[in-house]
C-alpha atoms as a PDB file:
ATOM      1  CA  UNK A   1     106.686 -53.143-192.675  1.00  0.00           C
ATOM      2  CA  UNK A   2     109.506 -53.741-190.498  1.00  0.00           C
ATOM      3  CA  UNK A   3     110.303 -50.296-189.997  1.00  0.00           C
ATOM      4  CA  UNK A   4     107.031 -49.652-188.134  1.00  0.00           C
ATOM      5  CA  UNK A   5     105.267 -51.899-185.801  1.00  0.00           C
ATOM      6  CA  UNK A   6     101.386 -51.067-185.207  1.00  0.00           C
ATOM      7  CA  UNK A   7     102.121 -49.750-181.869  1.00  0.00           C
ATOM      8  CA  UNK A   8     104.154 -47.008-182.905  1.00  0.00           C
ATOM      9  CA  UNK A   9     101.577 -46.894-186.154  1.00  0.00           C
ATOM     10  CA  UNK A  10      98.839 -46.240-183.406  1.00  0.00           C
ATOM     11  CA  UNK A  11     101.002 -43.784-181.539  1.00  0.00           C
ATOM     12  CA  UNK A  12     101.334 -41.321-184.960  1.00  0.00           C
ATOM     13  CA  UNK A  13      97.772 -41.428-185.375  1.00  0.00           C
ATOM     14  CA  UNK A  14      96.617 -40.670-181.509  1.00  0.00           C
ATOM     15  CA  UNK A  15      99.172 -37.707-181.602  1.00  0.00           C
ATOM     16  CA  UNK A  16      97.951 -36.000-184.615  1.00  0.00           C
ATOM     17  CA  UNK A  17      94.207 -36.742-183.118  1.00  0.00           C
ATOM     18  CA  UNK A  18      95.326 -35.019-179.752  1.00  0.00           C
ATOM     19  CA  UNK A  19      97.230 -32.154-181.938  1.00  0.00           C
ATOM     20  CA  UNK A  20      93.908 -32.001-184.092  1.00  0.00           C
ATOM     21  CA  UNK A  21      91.770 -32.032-180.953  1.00  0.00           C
ATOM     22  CA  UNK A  22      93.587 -29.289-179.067  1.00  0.00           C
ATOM     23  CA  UNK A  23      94.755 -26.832-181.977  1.00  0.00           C
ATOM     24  CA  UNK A  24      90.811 -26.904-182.773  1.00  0.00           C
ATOM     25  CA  UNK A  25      89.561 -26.214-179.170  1.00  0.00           C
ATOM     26  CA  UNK A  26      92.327 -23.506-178.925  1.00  0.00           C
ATOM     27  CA  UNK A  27      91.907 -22.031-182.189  1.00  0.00           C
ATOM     28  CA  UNK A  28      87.924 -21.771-181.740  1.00  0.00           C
ATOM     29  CA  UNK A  29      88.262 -20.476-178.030  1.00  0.00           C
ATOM     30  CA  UNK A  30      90.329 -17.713-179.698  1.00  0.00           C
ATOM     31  CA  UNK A  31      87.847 -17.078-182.252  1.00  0.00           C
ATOM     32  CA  UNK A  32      85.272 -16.773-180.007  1.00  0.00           C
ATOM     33  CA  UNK A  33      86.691 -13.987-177.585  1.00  0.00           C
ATOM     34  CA  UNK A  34      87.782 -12.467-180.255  1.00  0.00           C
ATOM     35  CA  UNK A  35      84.555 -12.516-181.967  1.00  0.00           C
ATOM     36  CA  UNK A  36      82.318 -11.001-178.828  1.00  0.00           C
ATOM     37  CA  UNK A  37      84.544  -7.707-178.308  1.00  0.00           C
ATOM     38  CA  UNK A  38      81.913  -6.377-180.505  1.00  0.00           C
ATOM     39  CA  UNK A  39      79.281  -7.993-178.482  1.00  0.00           C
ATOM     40  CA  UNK A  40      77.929  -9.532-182.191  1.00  0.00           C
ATOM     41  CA  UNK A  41      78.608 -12.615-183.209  1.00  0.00           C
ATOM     42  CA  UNK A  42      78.493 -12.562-186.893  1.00  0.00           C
ATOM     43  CA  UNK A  43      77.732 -15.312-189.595  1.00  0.00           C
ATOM     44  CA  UNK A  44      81.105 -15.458-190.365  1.00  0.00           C
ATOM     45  CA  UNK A  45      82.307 -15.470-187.291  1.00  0.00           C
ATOM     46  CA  UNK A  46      80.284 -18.365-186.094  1.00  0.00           C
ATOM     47  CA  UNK A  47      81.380 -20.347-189.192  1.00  0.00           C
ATOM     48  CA  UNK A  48      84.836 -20.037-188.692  1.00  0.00           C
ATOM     49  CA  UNK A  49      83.873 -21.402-184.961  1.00  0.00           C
ATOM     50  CA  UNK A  50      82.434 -24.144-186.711  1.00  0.00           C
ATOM     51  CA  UNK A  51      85.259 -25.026-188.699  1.00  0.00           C
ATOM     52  CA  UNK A  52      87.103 -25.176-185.609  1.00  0.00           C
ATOM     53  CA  UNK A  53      84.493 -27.289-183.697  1.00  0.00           C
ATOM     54  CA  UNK A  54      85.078 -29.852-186.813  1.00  0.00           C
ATOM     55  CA  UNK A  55      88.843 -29.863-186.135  1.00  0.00           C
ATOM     56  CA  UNK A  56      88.218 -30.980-182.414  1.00  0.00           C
ATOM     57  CA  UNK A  57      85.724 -33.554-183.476  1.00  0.00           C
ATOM     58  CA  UNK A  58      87.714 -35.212-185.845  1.00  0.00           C
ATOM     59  CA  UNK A  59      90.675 -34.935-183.280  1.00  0.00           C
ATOM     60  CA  UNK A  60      88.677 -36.423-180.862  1.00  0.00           C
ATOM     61  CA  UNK A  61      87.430 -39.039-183.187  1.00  0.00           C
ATOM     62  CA  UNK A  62      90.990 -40.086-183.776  1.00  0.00           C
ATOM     63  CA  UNK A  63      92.214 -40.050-180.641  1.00  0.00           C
ATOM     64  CA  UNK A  64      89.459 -42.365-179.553  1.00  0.00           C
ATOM     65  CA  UNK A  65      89.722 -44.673-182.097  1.00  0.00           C
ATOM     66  CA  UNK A  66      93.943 -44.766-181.816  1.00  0.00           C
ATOM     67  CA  UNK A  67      93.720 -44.981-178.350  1.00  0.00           C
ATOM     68  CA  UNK A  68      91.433 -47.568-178.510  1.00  0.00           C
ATOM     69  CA  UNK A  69      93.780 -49.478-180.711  1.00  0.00           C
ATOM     70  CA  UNK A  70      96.355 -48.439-178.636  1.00  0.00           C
ATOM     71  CA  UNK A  71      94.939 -50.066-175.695  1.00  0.00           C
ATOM     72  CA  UNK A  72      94.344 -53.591-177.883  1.00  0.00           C
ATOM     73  CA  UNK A  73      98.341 -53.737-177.831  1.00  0.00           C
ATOM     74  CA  UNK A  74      99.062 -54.362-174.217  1.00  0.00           C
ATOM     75  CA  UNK A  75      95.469 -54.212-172.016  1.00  0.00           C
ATOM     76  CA  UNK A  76      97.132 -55.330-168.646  1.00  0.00           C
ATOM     77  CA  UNK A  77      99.672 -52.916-168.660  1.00  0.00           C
ATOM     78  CA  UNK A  78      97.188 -50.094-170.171  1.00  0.00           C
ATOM     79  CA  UNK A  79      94.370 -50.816-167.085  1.00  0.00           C
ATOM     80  CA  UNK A  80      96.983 -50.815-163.995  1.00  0.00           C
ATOM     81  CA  UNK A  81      98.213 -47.253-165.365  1.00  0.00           C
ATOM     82  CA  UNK A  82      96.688 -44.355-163.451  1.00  0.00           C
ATOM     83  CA  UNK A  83      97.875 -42.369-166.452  1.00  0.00           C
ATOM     84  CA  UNK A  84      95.545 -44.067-169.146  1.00  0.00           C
ATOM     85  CA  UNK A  85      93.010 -44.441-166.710  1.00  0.00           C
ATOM     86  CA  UNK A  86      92.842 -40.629-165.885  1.00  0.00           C
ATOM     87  CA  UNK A  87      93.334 -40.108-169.671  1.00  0.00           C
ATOM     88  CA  UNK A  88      90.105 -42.067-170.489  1.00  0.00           C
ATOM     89  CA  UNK A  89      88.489 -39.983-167.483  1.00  0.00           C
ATOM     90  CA  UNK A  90      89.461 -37.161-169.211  1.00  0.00           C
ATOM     91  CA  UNK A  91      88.527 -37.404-172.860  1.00  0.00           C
ATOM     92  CA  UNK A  92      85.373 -38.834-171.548  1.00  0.00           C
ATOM     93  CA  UNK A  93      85.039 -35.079-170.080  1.00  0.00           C
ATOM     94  CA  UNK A  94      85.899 -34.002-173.164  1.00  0.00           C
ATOM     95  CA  UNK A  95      83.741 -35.717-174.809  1.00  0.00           C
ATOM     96  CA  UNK A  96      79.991 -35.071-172.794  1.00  0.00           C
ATOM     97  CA  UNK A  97      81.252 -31.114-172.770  1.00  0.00           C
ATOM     98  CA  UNK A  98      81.257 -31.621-176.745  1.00  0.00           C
ATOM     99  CA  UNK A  99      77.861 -33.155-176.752  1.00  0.00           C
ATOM    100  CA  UNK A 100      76.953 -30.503-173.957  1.00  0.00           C
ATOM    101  CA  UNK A 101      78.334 -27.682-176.208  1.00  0.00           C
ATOM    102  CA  UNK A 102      76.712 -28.917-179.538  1.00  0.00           C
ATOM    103  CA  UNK A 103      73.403 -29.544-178.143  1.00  0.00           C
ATOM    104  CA  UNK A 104      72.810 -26.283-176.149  1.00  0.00           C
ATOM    105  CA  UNK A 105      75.581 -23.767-177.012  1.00  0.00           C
ATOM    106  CA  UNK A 106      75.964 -23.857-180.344  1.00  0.00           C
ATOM    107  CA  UNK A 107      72.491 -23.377-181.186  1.00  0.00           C
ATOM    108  CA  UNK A 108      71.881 -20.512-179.095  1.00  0.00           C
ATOM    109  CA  UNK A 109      74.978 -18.777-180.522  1.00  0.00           C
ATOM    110  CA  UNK A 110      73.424 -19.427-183.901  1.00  0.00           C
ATOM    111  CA  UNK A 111      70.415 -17.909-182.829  1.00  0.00           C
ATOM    112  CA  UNK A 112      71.852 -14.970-181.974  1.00  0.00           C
ATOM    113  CA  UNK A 113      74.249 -14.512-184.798  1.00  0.00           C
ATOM    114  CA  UNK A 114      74.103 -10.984-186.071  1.00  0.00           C
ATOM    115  CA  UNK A 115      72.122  -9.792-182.773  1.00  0.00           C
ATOM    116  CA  UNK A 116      73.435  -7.801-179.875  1.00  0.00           C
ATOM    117  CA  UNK A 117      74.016 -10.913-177.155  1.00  0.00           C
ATOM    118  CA  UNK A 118      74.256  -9.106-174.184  1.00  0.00           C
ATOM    119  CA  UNK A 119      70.537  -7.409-174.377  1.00  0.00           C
ATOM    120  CA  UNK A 120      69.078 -11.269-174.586  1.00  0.00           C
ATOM    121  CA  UNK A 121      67.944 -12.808-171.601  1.00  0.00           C
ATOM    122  CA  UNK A 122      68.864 -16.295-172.533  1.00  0.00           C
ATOM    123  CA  UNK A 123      72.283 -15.480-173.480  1.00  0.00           C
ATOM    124  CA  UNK A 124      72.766 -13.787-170.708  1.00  0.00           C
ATOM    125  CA  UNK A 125      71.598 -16.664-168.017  1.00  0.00           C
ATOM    126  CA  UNK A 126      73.620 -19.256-169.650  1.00  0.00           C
ATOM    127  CA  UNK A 127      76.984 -17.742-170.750  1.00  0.00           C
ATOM    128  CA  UNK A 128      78.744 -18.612-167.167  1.00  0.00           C
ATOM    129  CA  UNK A 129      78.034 -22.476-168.591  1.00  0.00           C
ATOM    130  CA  UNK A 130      79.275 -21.300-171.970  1.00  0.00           C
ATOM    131  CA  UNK A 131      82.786 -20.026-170.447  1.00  0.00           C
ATOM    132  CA  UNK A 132      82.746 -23.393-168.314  1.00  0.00           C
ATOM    133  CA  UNK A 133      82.381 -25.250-171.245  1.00  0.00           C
ATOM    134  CA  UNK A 134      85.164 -23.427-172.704  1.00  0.00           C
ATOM    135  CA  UNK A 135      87.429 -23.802-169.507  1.00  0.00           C
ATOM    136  CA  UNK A 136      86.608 -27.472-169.543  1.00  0.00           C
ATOM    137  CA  UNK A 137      87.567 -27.849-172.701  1.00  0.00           C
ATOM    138  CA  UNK A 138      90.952 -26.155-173.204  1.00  0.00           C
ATOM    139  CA  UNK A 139      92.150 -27.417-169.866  1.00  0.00           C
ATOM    140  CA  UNK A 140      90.767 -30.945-170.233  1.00  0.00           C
ATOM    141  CA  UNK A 141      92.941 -30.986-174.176  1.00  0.00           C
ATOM    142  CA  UNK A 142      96.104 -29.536-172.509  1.00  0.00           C
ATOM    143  CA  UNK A 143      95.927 -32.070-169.792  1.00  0.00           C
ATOM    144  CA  UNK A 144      95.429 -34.699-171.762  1.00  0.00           C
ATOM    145  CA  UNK A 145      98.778 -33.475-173.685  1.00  0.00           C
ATOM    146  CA  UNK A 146     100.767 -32.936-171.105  1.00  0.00           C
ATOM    147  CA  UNK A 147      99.814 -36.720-169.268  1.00  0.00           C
ATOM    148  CA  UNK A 148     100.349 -38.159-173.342  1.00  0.00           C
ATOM    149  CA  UNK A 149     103.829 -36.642-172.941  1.00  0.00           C
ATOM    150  CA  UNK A 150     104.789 -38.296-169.774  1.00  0.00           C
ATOM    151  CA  UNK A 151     105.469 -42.179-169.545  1.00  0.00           C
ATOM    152  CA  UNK A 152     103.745 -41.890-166.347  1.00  0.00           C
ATOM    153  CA  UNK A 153     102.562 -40.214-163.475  1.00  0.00           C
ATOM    154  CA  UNK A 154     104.129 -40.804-159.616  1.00  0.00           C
ATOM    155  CA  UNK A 155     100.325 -40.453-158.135  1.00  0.00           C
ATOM    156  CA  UNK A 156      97.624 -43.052-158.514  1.00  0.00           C
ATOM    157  CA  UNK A 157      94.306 -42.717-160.364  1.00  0.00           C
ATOM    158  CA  UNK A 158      92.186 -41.152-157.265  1.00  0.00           C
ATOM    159  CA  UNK A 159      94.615 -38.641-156.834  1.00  0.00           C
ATOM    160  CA  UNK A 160      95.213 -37.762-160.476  1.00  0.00           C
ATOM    161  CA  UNK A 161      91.514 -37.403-160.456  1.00  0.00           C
ATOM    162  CA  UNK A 162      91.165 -35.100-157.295  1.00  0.00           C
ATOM    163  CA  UNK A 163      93.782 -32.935-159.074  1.00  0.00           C
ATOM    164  CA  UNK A 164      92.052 -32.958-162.304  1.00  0.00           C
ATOM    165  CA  UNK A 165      88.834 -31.755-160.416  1.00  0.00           C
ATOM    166  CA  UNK A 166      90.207 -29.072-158.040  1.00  0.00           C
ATOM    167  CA  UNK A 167      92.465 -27.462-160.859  1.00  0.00           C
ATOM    168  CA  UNK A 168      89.119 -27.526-163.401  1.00  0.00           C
ATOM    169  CA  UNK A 169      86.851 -25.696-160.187  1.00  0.00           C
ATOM    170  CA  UNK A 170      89.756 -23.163-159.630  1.00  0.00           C
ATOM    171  CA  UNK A 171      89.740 -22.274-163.569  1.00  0.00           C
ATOM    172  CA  UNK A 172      86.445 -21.684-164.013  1.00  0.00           C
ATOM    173  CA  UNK A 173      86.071 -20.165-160.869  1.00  0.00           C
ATOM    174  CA  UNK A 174      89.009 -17.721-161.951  1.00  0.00           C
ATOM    175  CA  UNK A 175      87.241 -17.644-165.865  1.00  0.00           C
ATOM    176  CA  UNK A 176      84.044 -16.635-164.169  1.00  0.00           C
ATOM    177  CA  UNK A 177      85.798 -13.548-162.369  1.00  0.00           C
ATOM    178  CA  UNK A 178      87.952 -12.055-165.014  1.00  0.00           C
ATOM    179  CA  UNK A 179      84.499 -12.361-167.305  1.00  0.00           C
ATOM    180  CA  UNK A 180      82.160 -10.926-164.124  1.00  0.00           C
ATOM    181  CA  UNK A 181      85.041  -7.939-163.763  1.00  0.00           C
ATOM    182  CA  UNK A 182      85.879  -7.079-166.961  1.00  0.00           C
ATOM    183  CA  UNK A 183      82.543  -7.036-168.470  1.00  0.00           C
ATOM    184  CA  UNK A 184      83.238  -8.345-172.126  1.00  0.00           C
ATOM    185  CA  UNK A 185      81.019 -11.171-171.444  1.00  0.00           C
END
């Protein structure tokens, strides 16, 4: 194919991975507000969360795997950029919180399906960790698709990372109010 080189080949496939990942974390974020203004979270609702969740998985999937391949094309230049590094940094976050949210959020939402969540005590000690999770994880995809956007960043990895970290404490610090003052939560 000499209309395509493998590079480019690899790009395609990491951007629909990252579109994949993100619309599915934004798209099941949405569902999930918009499913606890009742303060139930119905069958339904929880499978259409779960159809989501599969969206991001298989996004993330991809973009590991095309990034991976990615990486194969040029390593040396790929390792000295503070923009793949803090991209890898970052999907790695994305990553664990998906493990993190499959492991212990999912299945307490699923116990509680069709039950009033705010009158059980478990729901109610861990849901700051479930809107962290959920902060982490829409601000981690739209990072990662605004630093896939730029052909690099001016600042090196340390303080890419610094930023990463201060702007993710600030958002789920400011999550954690709106949710503490408006009581929908």
């Amino acid at each position: 194919m000499d209309w395509i080189d493998l590079k480019t080949f690899y790009l395609i496939l990491h951007i629909f991975g990252a579109v994949l990942g993100a619309g599915g974390a934004y798209v099941s974020d949405a569902m999930f507000f918009a499913s606890i203004r009742d303060r139930i979270i119905s069958g339904r609702e929880l499978q259409f969360m779960k159809i989501g969740s599969a969206f991001v998985w298989f996004g993330l999937i991809l973009s590991i795997i095309s990034g991976i391949l990615l990486f194969s094309t040029n390593p040396a230049i790929y390792i000295e950029s503070s923009k793949f590094l803090i991209k890898v940094f970052i999907v790695l976050v994305i990553l664990i919180n998906g493990v993190y949210f499959h492991m212990g959020h999912l299945p307490m939402i699923h116990r509680h399906k069709d039950h009033h969540y705010p009158s059980s005590d478990e729901f109610n000690r861990k849901k700051k960790f479930l809107i962290a999770s959920g902060v982490i994880s829409v601000t981690s995809w739209t990072f990662t698709i605004i630093l896939g956007s730029l052909r690099m960043i001016p600042i090196d990895f340390w303080t890419a990372l610094i930023s990463y970290l201060v702007f993710e404490i600030i958002a789920i610090f400011f999550a954690l109010l709106i949710f503490k003052y408006k009581k929908v939560f």
